[in-house]
Protein backbone atom coordinates (compact mmCIF):
# COMPACT_ATOMS: atom_id res chain seq x y z
CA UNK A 1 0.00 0.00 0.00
CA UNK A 2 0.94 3.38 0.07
CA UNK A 3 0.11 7.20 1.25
CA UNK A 4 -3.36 7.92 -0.20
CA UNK A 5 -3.02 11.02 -0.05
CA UNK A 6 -1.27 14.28 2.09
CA UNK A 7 -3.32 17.24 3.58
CA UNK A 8 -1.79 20.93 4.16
CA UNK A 9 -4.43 20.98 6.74
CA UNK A 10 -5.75 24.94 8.73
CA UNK A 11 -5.96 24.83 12.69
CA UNK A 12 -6.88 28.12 13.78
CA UNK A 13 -8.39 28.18 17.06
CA UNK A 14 -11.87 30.11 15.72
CA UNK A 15 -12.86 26.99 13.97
CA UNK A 16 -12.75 24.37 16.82
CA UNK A 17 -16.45 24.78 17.44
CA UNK A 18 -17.95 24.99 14.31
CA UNK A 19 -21.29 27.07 15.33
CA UNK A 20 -18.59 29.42 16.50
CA UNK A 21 -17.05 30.14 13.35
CA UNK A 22 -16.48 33.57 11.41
CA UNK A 23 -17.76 34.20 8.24
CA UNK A 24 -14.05 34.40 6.52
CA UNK A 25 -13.40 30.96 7.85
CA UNK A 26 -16.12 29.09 6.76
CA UNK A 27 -14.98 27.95 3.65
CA UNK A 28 -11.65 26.18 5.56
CA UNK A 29 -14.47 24.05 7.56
CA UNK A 30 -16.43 23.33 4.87
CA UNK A 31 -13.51 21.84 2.81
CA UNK A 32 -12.55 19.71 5.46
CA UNK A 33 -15.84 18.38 5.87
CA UNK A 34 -15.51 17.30 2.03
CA UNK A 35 -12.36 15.88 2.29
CA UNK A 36 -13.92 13.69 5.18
CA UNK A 37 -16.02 12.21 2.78
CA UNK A 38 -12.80 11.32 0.57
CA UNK A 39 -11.24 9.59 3.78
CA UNK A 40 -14.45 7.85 3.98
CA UNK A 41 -14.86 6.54 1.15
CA UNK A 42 -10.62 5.84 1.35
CA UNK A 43 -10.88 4.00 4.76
CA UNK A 44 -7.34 4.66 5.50
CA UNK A 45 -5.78 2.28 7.97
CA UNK A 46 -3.81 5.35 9.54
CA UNK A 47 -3.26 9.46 9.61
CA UNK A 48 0.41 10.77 10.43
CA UNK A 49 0.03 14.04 11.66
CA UNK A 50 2.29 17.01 12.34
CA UNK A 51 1.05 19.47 13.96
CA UNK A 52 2.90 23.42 14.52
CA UNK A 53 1.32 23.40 18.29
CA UNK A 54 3.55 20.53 19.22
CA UNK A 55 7.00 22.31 19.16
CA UNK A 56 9.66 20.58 20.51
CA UNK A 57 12.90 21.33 21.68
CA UNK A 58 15.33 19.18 20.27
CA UNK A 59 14.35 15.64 19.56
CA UNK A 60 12.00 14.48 16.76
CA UNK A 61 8.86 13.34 19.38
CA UNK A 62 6.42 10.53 17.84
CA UNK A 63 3.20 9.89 20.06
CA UNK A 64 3.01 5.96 19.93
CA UNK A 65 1.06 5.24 22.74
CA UNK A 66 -1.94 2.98 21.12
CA UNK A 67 -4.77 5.00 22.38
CA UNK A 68 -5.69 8.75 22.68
CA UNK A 69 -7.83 10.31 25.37
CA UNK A 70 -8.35 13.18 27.01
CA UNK A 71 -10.08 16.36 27.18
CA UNK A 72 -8.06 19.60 25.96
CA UNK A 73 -8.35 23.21 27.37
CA UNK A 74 -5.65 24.98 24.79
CA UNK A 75 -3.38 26.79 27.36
CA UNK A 76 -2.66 29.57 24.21
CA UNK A 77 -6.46 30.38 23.66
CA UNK A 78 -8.94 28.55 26.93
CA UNK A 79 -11.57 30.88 25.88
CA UNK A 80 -12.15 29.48 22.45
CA UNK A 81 -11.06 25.74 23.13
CA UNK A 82 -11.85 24.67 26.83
CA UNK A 83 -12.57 21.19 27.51
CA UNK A 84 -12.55 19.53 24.21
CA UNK A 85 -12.84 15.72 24.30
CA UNK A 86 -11.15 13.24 21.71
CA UNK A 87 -10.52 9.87 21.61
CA UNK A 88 -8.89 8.38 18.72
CA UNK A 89 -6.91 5.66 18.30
CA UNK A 90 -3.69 4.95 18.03
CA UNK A 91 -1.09 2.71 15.86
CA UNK A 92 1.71 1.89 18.08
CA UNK A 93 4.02 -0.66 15.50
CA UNK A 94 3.74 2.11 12.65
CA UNK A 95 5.06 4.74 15.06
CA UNK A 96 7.84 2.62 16.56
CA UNK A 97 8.68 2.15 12.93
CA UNK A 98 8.90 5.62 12.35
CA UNK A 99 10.96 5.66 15.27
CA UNK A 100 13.16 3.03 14.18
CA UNK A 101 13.64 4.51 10.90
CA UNK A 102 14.51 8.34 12.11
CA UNK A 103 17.13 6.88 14.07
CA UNK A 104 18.87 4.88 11.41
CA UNK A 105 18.67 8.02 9.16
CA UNK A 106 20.72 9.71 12.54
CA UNK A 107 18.26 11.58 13.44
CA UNK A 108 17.15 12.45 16.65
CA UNK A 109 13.68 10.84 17.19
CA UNK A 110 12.34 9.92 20.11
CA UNK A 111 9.10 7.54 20.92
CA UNK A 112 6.00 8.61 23.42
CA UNK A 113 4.50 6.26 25.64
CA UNK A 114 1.98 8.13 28.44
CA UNK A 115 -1.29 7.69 28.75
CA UNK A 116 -1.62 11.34 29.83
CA UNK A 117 0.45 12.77 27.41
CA UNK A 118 -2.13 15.72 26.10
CA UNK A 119 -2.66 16.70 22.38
CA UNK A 120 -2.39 20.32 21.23
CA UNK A 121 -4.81 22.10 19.23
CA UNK A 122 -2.88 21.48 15.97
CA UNK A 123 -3.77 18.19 16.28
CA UNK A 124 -7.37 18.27 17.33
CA UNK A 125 -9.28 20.89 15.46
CA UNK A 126 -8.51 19.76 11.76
CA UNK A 127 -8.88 16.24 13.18
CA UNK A 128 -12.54 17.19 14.67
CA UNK A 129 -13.65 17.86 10.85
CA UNK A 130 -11.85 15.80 9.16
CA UNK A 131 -12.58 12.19 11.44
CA UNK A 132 -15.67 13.47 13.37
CA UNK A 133 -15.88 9.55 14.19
CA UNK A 134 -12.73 9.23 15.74
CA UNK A 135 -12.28 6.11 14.51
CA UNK A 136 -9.02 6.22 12.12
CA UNK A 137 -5.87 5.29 14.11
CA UNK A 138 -3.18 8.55 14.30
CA UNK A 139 0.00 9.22 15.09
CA UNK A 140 1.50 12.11 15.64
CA UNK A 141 4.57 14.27 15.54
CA UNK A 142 6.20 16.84 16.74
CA UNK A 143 8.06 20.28 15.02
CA UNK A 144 11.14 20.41 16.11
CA UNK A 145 13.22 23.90 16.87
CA UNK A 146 16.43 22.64 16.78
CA UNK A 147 16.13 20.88 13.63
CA UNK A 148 16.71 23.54 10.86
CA UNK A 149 14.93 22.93 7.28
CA UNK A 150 16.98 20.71 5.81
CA UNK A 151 16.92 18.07 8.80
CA UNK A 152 13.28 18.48 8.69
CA UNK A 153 12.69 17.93 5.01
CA UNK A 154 14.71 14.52 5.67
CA UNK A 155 12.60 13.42 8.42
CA UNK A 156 10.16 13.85 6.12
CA UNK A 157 11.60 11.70 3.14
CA UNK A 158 12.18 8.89 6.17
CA UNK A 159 8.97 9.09 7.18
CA UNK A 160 7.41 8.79 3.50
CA UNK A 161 9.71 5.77 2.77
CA UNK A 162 8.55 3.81 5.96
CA UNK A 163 4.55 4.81 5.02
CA UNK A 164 5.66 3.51 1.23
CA UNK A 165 6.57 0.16 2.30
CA UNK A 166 3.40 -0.33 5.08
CA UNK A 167 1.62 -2.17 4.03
CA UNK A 168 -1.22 -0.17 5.24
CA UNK A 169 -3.15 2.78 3.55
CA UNK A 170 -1.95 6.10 5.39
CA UNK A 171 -3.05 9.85 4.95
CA UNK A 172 -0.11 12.66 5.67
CA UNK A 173 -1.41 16.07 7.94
CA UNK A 174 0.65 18.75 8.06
CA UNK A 175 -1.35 21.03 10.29
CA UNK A 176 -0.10 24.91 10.24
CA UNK A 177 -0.14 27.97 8.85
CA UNK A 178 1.99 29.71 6.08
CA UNK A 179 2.41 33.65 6.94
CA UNK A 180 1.77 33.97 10.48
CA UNK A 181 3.41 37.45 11.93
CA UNK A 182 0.01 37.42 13.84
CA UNK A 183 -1.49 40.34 15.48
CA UNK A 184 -4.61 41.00 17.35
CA UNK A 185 -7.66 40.71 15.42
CA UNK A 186 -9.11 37.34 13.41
CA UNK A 187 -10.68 39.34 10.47
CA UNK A 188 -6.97 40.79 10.06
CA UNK A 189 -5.40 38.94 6.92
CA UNK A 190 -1.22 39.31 6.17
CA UNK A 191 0.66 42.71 4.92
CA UNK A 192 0.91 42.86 1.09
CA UNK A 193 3.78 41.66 1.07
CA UNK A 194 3.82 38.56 3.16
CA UNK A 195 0.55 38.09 0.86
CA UNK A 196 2.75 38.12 -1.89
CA UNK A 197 5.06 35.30 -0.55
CA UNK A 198 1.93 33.06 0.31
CA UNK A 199 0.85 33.70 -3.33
CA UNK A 200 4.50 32.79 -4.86
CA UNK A 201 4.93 29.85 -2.50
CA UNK A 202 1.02 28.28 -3.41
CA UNK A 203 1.99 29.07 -7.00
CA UNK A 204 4.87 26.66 -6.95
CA UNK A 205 2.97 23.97 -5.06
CA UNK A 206 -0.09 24.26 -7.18
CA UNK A 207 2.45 23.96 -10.41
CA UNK A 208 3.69 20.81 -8.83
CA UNK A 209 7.59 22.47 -8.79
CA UNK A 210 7.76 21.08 -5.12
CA UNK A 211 11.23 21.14 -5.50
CA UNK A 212 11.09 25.02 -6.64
CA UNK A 213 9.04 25.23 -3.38
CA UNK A 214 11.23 23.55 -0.87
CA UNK A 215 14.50 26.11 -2.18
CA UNK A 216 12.10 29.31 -1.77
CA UNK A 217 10.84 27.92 1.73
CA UNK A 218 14.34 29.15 3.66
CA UNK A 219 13.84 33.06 2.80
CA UNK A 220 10.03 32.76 2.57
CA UNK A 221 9.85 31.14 6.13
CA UNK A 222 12.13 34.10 7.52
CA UNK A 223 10.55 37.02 5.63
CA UNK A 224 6.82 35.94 6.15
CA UNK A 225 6.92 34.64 9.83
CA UNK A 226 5.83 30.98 8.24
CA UNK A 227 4.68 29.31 11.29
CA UNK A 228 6.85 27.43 12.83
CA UNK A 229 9.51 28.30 11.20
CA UNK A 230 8.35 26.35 8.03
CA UNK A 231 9.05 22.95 9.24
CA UNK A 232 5.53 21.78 8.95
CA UNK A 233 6.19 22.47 5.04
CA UNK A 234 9.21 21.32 5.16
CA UNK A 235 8.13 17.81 6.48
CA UNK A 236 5.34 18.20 3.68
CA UNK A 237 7.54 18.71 1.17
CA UNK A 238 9.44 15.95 2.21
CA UNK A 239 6.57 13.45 1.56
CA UNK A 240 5.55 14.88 -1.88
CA UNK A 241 6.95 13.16 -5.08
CA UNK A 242 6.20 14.04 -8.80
CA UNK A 243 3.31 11.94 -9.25
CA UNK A 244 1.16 14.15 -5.79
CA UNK A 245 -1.34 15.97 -7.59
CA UNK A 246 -2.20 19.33 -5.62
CA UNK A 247 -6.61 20.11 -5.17
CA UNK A 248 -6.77 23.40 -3.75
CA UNK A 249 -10.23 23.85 -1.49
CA UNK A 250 -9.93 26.83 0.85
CA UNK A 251 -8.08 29.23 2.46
CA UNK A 252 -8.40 32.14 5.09
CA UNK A 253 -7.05 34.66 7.50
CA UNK A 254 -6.55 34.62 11.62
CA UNK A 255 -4.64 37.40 13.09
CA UNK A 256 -2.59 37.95 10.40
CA UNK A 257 -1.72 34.49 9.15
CA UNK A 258 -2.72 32.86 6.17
CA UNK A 259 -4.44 29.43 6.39
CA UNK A 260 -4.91 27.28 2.95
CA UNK A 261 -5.98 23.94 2.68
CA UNK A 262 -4.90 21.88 0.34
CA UNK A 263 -4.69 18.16 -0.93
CA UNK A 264 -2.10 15.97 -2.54
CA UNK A 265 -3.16 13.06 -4.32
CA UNK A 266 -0.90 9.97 -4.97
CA UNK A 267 -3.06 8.77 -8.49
CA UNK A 268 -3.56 10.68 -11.19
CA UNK A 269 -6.94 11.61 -11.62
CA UNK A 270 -8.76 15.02 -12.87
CA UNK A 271 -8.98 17.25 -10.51
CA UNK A 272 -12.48 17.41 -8.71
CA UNK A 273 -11.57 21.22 -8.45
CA UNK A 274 -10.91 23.22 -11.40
CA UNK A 275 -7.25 24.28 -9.86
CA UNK A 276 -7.12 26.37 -13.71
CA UNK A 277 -5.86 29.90 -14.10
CA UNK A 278 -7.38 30.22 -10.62
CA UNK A 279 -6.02 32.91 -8.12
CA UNK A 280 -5.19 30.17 -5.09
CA UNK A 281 -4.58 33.01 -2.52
CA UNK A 282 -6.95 35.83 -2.43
């Protein structure tokens, strides 16, 4: 089997309830919500998630305890998220593999085991549209600060190898932002031109130059305030091969970042969006 498929997935904080959502926003939830039938109708036998609101310090973390429970009050934002239950779960042997396979690449990557280890709300909110059942085993991953670009994009390209030879079916999240110099306000969308980066960046991703993409992501990450540094992309970028075709279904501001969601396909089929001479990034 294979990856079915990757997600550039949004998690802004507005959206975890969904009759609490703004106007501009609405379009991010309703895309997931379609992509949920996809994964239905996929019936992946795992999700791999990275999420930007699980930054570690300096090792690679991998959550492979086999079950996750808990209820989440999001220590960043407690008046928008505040006792959110989830309970998914988990796929302990494909995270131990992942494990096993960072650390043969040299790479610092370290398992989790604890039954009250917490998730984050990267994790969770783009999870609560896109399984509302709960009932697709995840594991999930931390960003790492200490691991520059480069070190991430080859934790990605270890982690697609080991989902390539599963021999289960396995969807990709990379939940984040791209510009994300945030300031006070939700409606508020990016300066021109941090706009103009997201634009340039989408551009190469929607043209399938992934490579093109991964060289601008260094300057673009630093110039733009990508979130996290860009090592959510970078890990993205890492999974993508020629033959991912890009669907774009959304996108939206919070505080100043820009939020796009976006799909990668591993067959070639037409497009169910008509991704021609479209302006991705309003």
């Amino acid at each position: 089997m294979t990856i079915e498929f990757s997600i550039l997935a949004p998690r802004v904080p507005s959206i975890c309830h969904e009759d609490q959502v703004p106007d501009f926003q609405q379009a991010m939830v309703d895309g997931m919500k379609e992509i949920a039938q996809d994964l239905a109708t996929v019936k992946p036998d795992a999700i791999v998630l990275v999420s930007c609101h699980w930054p570690s310090t300096f090792a690679h973390y991998v959550d492979c305890y086999p079950v996750h429970k808990g209820l989440l009050t999001a220590t960043e934002a407690p008046e928008l998220i505040k006792d959110v239950p989830y309970h998914y779960p988990g796929d302990e042997k494909l995270g131990l593999q992942l494990v096993q396979a960072g650390k043969e690449a040299g790479l610092s990557v370290i398992e989790v085991q604890d039954e009250h280890f917490v998730w984050d709300y990267g994790t969770i909110v783009p999870l609560r549209y896109l399984v509302p059942n709960e009932d697709i085993p995840v594991v999930n991953l931390s960003v790492t600060l200490a691991a520059n670009l480069e070190e991430t994009y080859k934790w990605g390209q270890t982690i697609a190898k080991v989902l390539h030879k599963s021999d289960k079916k396995i969807v990709f999240i990379s939940s984040g932002a791209l510009s994300h110099n945030l300031v006070r306000g939700r409606h508020n969308k990016p300066t021109l031109s941090e706009h103009a980066l997201d634009k340039e960046f989408v551009e190469h991703i929607m043209n399938k130059e992934y490579e093109m993409a991964y060289n601008m992501l260094p300057q673009y990450a630093s110039m733009a305030k990508v979130e996290s540094g860009g090592r959510h992309l970078a890990m993205l970028l890492g999974i993508l091969d020629k033959d991912s075709e890009p669907t774009y279904y959304a996108d939206g501001q919070s505080s100043g970042s820009w939020n796009a969601l976006i799909t990668f396909e591993k067959t070639k089929v037409a497009p169910k969006k008509d991704n021609s001479e479209k302006e991705y990034v309003k």
